[in-house]
C-alpha atoms as a PDB file:
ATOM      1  CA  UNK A   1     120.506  55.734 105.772  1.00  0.00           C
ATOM      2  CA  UNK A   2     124.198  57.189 105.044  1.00  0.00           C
ATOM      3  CA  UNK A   3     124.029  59.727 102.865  1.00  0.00           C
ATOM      4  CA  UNK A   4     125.324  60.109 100.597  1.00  0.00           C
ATOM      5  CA  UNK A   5     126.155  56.707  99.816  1.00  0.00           C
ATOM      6  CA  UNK A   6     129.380  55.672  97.702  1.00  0.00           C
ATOM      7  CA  UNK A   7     130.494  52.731  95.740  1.00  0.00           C
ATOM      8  CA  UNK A   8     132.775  52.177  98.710  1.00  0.00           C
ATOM      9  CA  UNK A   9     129.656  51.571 101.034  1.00  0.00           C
ATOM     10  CA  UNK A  10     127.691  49.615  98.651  1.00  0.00           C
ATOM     11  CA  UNK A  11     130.898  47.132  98.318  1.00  0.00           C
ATOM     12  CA  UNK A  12     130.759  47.070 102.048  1.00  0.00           C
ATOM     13  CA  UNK A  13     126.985  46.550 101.908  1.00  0.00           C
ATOM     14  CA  UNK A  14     127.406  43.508  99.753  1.00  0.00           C
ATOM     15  CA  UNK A  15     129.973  42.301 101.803  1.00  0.00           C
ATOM     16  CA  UNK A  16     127.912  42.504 104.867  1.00  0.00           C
ATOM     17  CA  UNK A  17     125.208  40.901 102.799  1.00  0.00           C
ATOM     18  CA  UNK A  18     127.636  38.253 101.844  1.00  0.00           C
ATOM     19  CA  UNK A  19     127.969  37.276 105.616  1.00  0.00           C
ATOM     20  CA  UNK A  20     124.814  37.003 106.355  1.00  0.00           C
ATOM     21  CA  UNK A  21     123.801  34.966 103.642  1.00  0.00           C
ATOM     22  CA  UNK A  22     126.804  32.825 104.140  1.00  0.00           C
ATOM     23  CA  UNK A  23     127.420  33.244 100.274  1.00  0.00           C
ATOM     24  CA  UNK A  24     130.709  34.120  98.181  1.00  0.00           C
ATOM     25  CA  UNK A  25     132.313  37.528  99.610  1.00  0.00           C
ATOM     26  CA  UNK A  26     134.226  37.867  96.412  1.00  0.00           C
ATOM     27  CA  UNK A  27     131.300  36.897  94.094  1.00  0.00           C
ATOM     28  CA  UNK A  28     129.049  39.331  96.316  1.00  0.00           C
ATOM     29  CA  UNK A  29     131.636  42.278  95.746  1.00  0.00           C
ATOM     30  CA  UNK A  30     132.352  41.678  92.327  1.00  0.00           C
ATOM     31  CA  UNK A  31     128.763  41.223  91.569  1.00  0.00           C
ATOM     32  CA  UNK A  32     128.212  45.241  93.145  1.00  0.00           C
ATOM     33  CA  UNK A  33     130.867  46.206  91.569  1.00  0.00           C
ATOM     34  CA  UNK A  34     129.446  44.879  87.776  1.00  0.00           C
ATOM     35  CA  UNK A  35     126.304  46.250  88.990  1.00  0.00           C
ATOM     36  CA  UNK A  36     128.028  49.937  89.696  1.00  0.00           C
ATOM     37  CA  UNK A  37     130.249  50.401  86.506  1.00  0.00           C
ATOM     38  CA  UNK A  38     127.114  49.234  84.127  1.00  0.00           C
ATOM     39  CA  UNK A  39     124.686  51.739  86.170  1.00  0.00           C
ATOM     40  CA  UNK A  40     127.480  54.369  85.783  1.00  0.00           C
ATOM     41  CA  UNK A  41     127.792  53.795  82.107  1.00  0.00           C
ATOM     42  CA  UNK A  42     123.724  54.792  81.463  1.00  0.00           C
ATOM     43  CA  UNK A  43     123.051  57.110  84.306  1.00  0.00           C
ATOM     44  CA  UNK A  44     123.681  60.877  84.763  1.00  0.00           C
ATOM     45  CA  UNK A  45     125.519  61.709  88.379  1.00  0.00           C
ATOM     46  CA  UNK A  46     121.989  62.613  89.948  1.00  0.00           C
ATOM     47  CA  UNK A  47     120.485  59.116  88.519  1.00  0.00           C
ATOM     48  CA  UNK A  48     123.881  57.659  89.659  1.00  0.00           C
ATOM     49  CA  UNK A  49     123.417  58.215  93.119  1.00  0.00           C
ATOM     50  CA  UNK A  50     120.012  57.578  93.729  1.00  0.00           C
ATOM     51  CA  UNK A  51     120.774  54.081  92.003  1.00  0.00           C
ATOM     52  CA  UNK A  52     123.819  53.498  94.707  1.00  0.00           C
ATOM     53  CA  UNK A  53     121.043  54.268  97.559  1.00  0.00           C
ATOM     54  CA  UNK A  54     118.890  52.132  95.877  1.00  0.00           C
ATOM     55  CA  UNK A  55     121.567  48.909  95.862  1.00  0.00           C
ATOM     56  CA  UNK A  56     122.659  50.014  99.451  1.00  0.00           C
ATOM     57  CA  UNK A  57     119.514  49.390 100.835  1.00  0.00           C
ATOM     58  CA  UNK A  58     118.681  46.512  98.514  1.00  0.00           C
ATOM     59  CA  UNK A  59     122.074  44.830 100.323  1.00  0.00           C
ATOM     60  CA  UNK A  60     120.908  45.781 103.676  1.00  0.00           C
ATOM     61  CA  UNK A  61     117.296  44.663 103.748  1.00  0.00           C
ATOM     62  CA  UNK A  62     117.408  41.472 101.836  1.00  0.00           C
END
């Protein structure tokens, strides 16, 4: 895994997710990016992160 992982590479994730799953590229980003700001709002910058690895590899193994 890339660490550390960034919002950037979790949009890319869902992208690449997106493809694969021949779904909505611009429902799959906006979707990550709903998912980041709300996870940003609760977590500390530790939590943060480890949530953005978390969603990074969620996107890349499903």
């Amino acid at each position: 895994m890339i660490s550390p992982v960034t919002e950037g590479l979790v949009v890319q994730a869902a992208r690449e997710w997106a493809a694969r799953k021949n779904k909505s590229d611009a429902a799959a980003v906006a979707n990550a990016e709903e998912t980041m700001v709300a996870l940003k709002a609760k977590l500390d910058a530790e939590e943060y992160g480890h949530a953005l690895e978390k969603l990074y590899r969620e996107y890349n193994e499903s």
